[in-house]
C-alpha atoms as a PDB file:
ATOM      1  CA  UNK A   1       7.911  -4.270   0.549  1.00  0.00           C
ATOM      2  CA  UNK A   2       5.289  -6.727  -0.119  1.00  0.00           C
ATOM      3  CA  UNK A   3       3.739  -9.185   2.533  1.00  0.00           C
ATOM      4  CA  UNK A   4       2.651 -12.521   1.697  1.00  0.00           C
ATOM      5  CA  UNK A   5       0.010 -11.895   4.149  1.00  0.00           C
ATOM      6  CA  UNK A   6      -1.639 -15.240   4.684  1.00  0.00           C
ATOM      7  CA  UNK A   7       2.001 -17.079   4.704  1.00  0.00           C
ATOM      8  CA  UNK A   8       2.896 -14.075   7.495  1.00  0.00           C
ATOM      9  CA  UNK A   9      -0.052 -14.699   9.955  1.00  0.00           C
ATOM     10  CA  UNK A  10      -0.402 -19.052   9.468  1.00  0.00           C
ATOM     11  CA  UNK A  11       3.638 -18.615  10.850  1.00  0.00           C
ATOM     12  CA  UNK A  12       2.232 -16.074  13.664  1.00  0.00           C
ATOM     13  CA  UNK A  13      -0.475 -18.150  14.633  1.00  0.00           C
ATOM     14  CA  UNK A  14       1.588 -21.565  15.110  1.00  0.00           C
ATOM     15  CA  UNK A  15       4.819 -19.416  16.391  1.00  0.00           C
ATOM     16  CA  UNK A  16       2.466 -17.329  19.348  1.00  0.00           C
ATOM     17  CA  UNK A  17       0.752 -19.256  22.092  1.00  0.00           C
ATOM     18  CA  UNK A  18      -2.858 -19.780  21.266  1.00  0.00           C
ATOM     19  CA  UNK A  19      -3.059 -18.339  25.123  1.00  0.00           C
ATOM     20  CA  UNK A  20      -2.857 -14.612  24.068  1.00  0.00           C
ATOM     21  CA  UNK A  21      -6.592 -13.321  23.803  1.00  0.00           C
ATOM     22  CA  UNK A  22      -8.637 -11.035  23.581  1.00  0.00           C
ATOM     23  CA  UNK A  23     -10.428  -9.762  26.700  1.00  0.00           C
ATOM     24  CA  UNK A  24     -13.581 -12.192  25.642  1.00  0.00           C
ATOM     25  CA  UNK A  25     -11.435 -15.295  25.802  1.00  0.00           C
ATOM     26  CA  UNK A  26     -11.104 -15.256  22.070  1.00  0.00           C
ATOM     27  CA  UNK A  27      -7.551 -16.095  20.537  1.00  0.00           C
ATOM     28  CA  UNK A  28      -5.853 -13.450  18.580  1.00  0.00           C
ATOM     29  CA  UNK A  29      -2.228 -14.957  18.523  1.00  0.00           C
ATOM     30  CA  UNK A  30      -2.181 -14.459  14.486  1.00  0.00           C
ATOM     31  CA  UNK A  31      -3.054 -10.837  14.539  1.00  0.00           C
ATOM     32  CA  UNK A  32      -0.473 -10.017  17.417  1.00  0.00           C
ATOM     33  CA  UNK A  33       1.952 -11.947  15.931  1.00  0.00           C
ATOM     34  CA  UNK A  34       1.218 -10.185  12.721  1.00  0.00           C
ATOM     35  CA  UNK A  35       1.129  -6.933  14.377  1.00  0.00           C
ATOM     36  CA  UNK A  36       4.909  -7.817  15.401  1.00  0.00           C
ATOM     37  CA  UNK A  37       6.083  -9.147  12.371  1.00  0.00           C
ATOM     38  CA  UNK A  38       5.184  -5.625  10.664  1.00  0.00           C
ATOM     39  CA  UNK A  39       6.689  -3.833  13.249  1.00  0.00           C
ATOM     40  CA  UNK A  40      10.194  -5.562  12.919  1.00  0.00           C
ATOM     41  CA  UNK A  41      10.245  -5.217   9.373  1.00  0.00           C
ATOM     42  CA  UNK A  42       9.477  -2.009   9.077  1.00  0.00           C
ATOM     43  CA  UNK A  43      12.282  -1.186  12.304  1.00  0.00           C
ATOM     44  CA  UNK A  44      14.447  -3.585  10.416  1.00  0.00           C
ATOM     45  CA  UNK A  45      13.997  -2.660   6.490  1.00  0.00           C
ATOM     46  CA  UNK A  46      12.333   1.023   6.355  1.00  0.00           C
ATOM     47  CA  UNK A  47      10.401   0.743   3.516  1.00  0.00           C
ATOM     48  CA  UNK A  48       8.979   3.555   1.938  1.00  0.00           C
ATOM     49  CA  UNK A  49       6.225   1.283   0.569  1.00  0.00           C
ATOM     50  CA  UNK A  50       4.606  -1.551   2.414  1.00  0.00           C
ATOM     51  CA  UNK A  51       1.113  -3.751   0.742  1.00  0.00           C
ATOM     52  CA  UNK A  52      -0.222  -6.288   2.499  1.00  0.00           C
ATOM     53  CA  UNK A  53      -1.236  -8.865  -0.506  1.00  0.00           C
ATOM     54  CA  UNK A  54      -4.398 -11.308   0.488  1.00  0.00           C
ATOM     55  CA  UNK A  55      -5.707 -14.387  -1.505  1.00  0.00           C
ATOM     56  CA  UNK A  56      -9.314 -13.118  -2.551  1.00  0.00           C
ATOM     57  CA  UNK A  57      -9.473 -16.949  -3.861  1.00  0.00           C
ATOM     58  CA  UNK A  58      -6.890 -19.194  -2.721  1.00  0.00           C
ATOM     59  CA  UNK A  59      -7.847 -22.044  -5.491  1.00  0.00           C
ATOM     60  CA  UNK A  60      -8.539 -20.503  -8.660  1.00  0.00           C
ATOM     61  CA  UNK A  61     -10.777 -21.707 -11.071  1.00  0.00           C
ATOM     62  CA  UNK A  62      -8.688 -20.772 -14.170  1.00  0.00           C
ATOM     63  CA  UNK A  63      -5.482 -22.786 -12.360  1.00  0.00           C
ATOM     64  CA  UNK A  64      -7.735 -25.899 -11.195  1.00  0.00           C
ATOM     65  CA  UNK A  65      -9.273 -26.364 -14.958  1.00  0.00           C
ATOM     66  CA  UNK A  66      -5.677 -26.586 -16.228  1.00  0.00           C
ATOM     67  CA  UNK A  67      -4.792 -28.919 -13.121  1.00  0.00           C
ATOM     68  CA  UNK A  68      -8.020 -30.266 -11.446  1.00  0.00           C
ATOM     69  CA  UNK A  69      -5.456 -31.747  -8.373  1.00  0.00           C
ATOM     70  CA  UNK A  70      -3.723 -27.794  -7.813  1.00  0.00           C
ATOM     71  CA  UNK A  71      -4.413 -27.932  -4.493  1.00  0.00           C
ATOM     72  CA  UNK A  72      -6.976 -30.328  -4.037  1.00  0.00           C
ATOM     73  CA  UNK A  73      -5.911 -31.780  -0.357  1.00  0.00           C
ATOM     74  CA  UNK A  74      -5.873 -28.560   1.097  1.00  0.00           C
ATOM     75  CA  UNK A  75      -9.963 -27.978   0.617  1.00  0.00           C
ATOM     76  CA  UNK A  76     -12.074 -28.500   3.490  1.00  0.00           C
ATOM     77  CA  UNK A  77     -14.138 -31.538   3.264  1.00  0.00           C
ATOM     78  CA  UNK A  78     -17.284 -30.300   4.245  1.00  0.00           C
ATOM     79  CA  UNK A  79     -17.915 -26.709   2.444  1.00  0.00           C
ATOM     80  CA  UNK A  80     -21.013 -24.555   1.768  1.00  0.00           C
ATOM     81  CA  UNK A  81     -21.797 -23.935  -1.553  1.00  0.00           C
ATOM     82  CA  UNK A  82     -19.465 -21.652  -4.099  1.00  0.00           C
ATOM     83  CA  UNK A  83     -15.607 -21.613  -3.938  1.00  0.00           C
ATOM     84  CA  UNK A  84     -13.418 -24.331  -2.401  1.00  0.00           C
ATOM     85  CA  UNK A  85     -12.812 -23.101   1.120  1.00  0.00           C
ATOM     86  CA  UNK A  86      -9.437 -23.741   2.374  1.00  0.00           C
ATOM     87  CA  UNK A  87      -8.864 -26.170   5.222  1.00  0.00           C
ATOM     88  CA  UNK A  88      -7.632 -23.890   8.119  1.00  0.00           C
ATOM     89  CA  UNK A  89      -7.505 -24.372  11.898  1.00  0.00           C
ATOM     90  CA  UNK A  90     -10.675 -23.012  13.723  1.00  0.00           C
ATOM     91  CA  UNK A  91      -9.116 -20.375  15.743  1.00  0.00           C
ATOM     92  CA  UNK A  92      -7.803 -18.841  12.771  1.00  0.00           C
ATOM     93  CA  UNK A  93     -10.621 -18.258  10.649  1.00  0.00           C
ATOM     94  CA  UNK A  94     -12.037 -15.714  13.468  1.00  0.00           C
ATOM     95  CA  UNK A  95      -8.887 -13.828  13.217  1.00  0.00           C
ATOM     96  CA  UNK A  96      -8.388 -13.072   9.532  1.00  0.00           C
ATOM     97  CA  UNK A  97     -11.271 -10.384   9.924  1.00  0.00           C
ATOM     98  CA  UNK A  98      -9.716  -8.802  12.719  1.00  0.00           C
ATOM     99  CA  UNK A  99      -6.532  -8.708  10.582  1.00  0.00           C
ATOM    100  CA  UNK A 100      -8.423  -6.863   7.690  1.00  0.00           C
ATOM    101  CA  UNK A 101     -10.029  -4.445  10.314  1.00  0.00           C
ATOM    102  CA  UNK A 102      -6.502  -2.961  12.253  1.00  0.00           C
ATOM    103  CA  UNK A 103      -4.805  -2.788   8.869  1.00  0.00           C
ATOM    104  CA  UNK A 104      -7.088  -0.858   7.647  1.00  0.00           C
ATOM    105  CA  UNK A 105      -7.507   1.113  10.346  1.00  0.00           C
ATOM    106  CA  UNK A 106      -4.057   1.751  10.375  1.00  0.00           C
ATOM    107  CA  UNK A 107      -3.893   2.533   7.027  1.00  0.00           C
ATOM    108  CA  UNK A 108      -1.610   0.094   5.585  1.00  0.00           C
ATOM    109  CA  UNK A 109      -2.536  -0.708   2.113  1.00  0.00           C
ATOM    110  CA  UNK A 110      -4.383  -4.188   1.481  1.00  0.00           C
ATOM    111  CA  UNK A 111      -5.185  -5.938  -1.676  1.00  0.00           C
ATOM    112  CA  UNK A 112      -6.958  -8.987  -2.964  1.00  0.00           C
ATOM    113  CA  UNK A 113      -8.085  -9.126  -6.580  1.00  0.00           C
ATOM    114  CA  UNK A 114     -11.274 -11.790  -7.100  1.00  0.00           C
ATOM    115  CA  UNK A 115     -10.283 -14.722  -8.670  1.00  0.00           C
ATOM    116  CA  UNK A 116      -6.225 -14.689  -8.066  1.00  0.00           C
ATOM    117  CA  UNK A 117      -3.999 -15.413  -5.186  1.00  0.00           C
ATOM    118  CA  UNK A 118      -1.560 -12.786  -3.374  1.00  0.00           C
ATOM    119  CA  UNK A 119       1.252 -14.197  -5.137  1.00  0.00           C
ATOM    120  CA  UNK A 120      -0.471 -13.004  -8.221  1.00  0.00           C
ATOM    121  CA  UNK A 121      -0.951 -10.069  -7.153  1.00  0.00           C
ATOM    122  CA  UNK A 122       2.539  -9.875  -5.673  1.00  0.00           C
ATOM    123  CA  UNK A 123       4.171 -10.730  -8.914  1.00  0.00           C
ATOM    124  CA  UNK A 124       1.833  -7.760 -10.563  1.00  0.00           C
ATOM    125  CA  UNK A 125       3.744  -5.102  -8.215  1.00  0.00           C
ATOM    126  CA  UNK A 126       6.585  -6.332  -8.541  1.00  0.00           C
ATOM    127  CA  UNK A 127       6.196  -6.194 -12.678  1.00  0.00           C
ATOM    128  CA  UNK A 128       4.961  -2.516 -12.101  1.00  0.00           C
ATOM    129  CA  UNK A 129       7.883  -1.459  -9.420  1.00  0.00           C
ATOM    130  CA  UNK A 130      10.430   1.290 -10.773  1.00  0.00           C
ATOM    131  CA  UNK A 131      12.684   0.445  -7.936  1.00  0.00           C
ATOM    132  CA  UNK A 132      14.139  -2.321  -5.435  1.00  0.00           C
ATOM    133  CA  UNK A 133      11.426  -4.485  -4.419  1.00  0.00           C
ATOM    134  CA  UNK A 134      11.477  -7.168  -0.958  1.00  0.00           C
ATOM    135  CA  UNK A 135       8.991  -9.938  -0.979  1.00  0.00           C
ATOM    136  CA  UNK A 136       8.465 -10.973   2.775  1.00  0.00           C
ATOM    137  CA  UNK A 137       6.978 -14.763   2.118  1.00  0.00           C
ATOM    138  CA  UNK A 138       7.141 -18.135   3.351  1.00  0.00           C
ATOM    139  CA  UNK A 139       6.351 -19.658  -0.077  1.00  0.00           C
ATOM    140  CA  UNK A 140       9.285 -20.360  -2.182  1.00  0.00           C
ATOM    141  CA  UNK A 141       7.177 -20.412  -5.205  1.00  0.00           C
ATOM    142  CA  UNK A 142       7.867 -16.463  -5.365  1.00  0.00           C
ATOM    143  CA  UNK A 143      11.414 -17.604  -5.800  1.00  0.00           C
ATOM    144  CA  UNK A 144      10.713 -17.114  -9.298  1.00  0.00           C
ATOM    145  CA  UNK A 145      10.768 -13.410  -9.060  1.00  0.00           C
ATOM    146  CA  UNK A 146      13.866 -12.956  -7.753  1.00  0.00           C
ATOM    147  CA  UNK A 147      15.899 -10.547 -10.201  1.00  0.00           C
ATOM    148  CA  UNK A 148      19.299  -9.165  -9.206  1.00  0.00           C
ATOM    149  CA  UNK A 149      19.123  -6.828 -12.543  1.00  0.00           C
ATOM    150  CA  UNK A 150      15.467  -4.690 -10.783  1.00  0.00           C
ATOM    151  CA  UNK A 151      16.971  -4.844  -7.039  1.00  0.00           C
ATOM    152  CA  UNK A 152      14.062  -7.975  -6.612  1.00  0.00           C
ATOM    153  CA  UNK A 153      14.783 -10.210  -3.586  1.00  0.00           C
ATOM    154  CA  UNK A 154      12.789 -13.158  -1.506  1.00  0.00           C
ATOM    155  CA  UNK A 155      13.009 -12.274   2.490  1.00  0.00           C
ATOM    156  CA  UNK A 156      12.258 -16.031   3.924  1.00  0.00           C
ATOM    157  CA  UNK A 157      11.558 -16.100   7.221  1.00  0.00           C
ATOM    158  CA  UNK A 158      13.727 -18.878   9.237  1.00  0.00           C
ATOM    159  CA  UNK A 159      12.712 -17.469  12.867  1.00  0.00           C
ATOM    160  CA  UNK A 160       9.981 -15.027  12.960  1.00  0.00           C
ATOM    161  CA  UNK A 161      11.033 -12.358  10.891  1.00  0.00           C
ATOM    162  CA  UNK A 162      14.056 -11.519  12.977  1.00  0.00           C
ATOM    163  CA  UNK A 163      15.848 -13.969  11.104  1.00  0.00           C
ATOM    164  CA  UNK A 164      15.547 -13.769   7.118  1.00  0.00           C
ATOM    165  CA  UNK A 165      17.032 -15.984   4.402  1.00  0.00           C
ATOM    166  CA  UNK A 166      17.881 -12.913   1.625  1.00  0.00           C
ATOM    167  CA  UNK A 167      17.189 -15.070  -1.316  1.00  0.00           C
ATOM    168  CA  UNK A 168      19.125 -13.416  -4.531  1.00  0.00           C
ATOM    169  CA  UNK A 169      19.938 -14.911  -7.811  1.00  0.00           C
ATOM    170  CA  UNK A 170      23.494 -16.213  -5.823  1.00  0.00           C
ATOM    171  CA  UNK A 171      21.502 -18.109  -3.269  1.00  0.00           C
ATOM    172  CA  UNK A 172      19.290 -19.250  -5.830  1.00  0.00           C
ATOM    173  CA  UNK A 173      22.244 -20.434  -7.780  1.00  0.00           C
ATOM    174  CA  UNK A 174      24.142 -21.957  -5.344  1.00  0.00           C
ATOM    175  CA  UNK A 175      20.997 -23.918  -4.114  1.00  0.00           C
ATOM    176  CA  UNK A 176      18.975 -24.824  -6.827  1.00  0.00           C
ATOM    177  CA  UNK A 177      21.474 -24.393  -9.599  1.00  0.00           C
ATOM    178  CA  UNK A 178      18.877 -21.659 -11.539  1.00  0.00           C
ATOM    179  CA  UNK A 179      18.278 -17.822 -11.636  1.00  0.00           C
ATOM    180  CA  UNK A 180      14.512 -16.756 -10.570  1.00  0.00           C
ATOM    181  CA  UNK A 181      13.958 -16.664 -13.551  1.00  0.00           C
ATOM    182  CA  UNK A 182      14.572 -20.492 -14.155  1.00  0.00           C
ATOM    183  CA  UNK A 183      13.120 -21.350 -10.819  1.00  0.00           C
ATOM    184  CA  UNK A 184       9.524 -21.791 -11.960  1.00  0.00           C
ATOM    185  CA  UNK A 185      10.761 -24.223 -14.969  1.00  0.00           C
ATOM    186  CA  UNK A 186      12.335 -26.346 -11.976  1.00  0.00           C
ATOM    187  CA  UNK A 187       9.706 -26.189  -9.878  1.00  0.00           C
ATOM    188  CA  UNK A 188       7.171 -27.944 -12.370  1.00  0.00           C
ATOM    189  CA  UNK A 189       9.620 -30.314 -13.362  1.00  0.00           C
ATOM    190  CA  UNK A 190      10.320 -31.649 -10.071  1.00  0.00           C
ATOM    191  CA  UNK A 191       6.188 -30.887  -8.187  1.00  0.00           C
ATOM    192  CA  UNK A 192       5.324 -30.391  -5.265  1.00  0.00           C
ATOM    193  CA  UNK A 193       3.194 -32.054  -3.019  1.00  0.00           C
ATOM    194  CA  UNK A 194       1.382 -29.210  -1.062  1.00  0.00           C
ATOM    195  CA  UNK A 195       0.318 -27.666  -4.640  1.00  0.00           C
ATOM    196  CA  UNK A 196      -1.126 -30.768  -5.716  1.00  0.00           C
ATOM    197  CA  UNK A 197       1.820 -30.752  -8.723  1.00  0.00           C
ATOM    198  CA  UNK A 198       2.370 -33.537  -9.862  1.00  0.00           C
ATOM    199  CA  UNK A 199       5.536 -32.687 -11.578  1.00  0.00           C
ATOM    200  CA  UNK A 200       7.802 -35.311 -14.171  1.00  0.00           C
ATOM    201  CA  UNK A 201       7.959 -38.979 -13.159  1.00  0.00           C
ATOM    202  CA  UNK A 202      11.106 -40.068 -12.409  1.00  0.00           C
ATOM    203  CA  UNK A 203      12.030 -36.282 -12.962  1.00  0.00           C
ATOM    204  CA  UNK A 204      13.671 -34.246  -8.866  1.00  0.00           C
ATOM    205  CA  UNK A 205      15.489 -31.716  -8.530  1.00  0.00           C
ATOM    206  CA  UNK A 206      18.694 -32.246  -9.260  1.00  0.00           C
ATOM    207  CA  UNK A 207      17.861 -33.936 -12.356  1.00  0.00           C
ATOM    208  CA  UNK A 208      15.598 -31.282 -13.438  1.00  0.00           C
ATOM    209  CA  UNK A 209      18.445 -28.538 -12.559  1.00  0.00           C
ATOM    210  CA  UNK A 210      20.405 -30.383 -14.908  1.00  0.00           C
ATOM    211  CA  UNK A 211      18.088 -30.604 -17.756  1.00  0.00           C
ATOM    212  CA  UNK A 212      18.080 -26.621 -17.360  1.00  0.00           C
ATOM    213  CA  UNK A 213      21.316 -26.148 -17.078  1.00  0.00           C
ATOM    214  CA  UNK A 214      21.463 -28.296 -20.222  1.00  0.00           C
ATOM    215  CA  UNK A 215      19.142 -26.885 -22.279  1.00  0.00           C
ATOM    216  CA  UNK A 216      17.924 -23.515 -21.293  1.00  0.00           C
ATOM    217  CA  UNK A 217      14.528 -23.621 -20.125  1.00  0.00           C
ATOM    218  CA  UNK A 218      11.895 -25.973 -20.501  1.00  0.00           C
ATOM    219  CA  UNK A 219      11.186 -25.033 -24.050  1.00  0.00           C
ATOM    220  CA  UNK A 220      14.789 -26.447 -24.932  1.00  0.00           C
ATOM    221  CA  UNK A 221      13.841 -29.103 -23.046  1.00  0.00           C
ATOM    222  CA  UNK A 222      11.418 -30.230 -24.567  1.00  0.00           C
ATOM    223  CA  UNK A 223      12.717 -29.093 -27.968  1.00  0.00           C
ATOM    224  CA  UNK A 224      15.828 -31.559 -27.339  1.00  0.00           C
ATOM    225  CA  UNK A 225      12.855 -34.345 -26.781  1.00  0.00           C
ATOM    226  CA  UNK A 226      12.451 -34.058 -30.496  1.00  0.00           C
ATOM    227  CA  UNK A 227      15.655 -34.062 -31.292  1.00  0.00           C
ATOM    228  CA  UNK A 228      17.542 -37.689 -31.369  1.00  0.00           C
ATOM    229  CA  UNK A 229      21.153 -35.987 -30.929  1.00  0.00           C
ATOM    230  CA  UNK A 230      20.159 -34.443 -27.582  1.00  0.00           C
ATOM    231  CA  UNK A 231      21.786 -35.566 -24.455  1.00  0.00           C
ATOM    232  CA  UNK A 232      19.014 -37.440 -22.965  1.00  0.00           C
ATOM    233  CA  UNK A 233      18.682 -40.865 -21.471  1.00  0.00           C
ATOM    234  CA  UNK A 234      16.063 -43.012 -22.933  1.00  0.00           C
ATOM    235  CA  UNK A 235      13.935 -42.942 -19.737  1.00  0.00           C
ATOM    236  CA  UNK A 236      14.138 -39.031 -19.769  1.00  0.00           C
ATOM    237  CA  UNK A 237      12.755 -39.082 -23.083  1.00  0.00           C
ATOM    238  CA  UNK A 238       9.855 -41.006 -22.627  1.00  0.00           C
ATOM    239  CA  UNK A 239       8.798 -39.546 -19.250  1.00  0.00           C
ATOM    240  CA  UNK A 240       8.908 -36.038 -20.814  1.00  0.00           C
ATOM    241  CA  UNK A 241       7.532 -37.085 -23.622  1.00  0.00           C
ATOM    242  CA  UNK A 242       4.441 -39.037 -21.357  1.00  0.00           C
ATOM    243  CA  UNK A 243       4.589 -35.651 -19.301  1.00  0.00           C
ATOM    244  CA  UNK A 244       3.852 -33.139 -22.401  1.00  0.00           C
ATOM    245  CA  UNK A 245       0.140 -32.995 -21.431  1.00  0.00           C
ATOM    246  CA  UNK A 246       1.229 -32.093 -18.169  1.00  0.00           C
ATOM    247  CA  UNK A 247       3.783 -29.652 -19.739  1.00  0.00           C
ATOM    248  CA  UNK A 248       1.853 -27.933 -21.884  1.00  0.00           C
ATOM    249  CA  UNK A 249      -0.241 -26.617 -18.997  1.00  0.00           C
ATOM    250  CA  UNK A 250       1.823 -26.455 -15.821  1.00  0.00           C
ATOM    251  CA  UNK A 251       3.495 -23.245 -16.953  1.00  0.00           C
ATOM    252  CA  UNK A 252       0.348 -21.188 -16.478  1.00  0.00           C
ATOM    253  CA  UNK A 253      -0.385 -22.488 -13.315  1.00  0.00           C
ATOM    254  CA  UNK A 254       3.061 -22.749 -12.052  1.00  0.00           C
ATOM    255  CA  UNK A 255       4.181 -18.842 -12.798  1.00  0.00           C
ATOM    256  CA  UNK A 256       2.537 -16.373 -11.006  1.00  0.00           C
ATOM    257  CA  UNK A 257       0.498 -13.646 -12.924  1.00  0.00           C
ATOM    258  CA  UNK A 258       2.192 -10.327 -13.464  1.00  0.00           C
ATOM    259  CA  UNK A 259      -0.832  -8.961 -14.938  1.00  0.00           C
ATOM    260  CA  UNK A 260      -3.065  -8.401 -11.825  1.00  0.00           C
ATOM    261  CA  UNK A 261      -6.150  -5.355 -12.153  1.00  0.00           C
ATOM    262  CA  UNK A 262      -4.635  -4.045  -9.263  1.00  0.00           C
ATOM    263  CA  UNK A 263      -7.016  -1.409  -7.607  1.00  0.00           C
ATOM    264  CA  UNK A 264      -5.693   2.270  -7.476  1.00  0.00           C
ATOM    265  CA  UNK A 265      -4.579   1.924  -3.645  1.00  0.00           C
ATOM    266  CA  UNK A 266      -1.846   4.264  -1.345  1.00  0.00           C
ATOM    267  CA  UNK A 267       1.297   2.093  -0.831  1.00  0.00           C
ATOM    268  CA  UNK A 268       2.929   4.498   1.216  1.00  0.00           C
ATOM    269  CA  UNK A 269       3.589   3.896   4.627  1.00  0.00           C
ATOM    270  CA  UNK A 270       1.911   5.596   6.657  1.00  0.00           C
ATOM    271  CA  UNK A 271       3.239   8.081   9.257  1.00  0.00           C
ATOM    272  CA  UNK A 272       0.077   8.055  11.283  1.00  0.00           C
ATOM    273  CA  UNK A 273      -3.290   5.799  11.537  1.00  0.00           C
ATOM    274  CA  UNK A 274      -5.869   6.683   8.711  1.00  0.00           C
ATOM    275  CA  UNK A 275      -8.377   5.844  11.539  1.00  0.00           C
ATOM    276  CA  UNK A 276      -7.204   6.638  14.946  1.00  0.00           C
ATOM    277  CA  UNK A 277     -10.429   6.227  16.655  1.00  0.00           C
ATOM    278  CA  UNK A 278     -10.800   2.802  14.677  1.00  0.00           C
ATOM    279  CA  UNK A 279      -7.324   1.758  15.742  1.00  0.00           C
ATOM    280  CA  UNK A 280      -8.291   2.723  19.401  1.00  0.00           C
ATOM    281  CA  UNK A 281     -11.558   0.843  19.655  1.00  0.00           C
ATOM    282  CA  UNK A 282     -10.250  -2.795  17.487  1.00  0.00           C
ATOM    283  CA  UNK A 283      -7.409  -2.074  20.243  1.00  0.00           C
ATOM    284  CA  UNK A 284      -9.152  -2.219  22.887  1.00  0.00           C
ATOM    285  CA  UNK A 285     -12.135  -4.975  21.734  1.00  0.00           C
ATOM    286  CA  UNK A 286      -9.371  -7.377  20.890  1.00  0.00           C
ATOM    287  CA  UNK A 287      -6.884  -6.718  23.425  1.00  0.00           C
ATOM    288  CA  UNK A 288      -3.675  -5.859  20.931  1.00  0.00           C
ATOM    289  CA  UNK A 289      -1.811  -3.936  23.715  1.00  0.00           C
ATOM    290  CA  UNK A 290       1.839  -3.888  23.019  1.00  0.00           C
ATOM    291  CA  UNK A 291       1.386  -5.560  19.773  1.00  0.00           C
ATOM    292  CA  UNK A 292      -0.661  -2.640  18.040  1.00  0.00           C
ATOM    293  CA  UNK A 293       1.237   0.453  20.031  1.00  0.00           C
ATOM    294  CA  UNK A 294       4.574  -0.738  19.070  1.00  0.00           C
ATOM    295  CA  UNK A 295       3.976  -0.785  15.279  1.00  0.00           C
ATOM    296  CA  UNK A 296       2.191   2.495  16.425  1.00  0.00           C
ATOM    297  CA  UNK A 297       5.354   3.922  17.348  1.00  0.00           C
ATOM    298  CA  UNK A 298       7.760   2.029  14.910  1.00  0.00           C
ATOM    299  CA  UNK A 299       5.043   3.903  12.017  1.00  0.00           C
ATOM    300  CA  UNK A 300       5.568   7.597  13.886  1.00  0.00           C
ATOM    301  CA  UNK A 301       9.154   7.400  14.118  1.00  0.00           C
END
């Protein structure tokens, strides 16, 4: 199982009252709400493996020179120095640390490679996984990874974690008319507005589902551009054809990298906390309560 572990606590921290604190006053509604999120996926799903994927850089560089507006709106206006810092809600930032701290303690495994995003480094476990692999994420870009053939499936939260959308290569079908596979090549066809994508004029969904279905993939796409006897409407033609600077690029930043250095790290889930007297003190300093000795429990039994 593989959190999206940013997408995981940004729901906690909006779904719990900012009112649950630590004994200082201090809010720590994402890392309970994290806390609880493990714990019912682990009750729920049992997985023998569980990594907790971070963005070491949110915005990379390599993905902005290819698309200077990837992301753009979400950077914070006023920012030291050095990389783009993302635009999050002041009682969050405090909590992200805190987050780091009891996972470790707890031994769960955590990784962030510099200069890529978790999905990057989600996509490089799941390239590397001999066996059935769940992607816990609010971010249907890792649609794309969904493979019925390797056991590979999206768990979307709709309502905490209680209630998952199980996103297979049916769903995917059924809703957006592609495979995972295909899902990428529809996703930078259509854009999308909180990447900073600007996608193909005149070019949605539907329309791009249809040009896949058509033709393949976006390579036969943009093949049948060349090619007069190809079922495309004049205006399709010339916006794909005004697009191909776009098109030549947006597949890099689009697809997630399945070629992460991942560090060697334990993915096992642990029986017991690799720190207990860590666990015990972040505990108590931050007021988990419940939160931390339920996934304590879930984790023994």
């Amino acid at each position: 199982m593989l959190l999206d572990t940013a997408s995981l606590y940004f729901r906690a921290y909006f779904g719990v009252p900012e009112s649950v604190k630590a004994p200082d006053g201090t809010p720590v509604n994402a890392v309970r709400g994290l806390l609880e999120f493990i714990d019912r996926l682990v009750k729920d799903h049992r997985p023998a493996h569980l990594v907790a994927c971070m963005d070491a850089d949110w915005r990379p560089k390599w993905r902005v020179d290819l698309i200077p507006s990837y992301k753009a709106h979400r950077v914070a206006e006023e920012r030291p120095a050095g990389p783009d810092q993302e635009e999050v809600p002041d009682t969050l930032s405090p909590q992200v640390p805190v987050i780091e701290a009891v996972l470790d303690a707890l031994g769960i495994a955590r990784v962030g490679v510099e200069g890529y995003e978790a999905d990057d480094v989600i996509g490089t476990f799941t390239a590397r996984a001999t066996g059935p692999v769940d992607i816990v994420t609010g971010d249907r870009d890792l649609y794309q990874l969904v493979d019925d053939a390797r056991g590979v499936r999206v768990l979307y939260p709709l309502k905490g974690v209680g209630t998952l959308q199980i996103t297979d290569e049916a769903w995917l079908r059924e809703k957006y008319g592609v495979d995972g596979g295909g899902y990428a090549d529809l996703a930078l066809l259509r854009g999308d507005p909180s990447d900073g994508l600007p996608g193909v004029a005149g070019i949605g969904e539907k329309t791009a589902a249809k040009l896949l279905a058509e033709f393949g993939d976006l390579a036969g796409i943009l093949a049948a551009v060349e090619d007069p006897r190809a079922r495309l409407t004049p205006a399709q033609r010339r916006r794909l054809t005004e697009a191909r600077p776009y098109l030549a690029v947006a597949p890099k930043v689009v697809r997630v990298a399945g070629d992460v250095p991942l560090p060697e790290v334990d993915t096992a889930l642990p029986r017991a906390p690799r720190d207990p007297e860590a666990v015990e003190a972040i505990g108590e300093r931050w007021g988990l309560g419940g939160s931390l000795r339920r996934l304590l429990m879930t984790l023994g039994a």
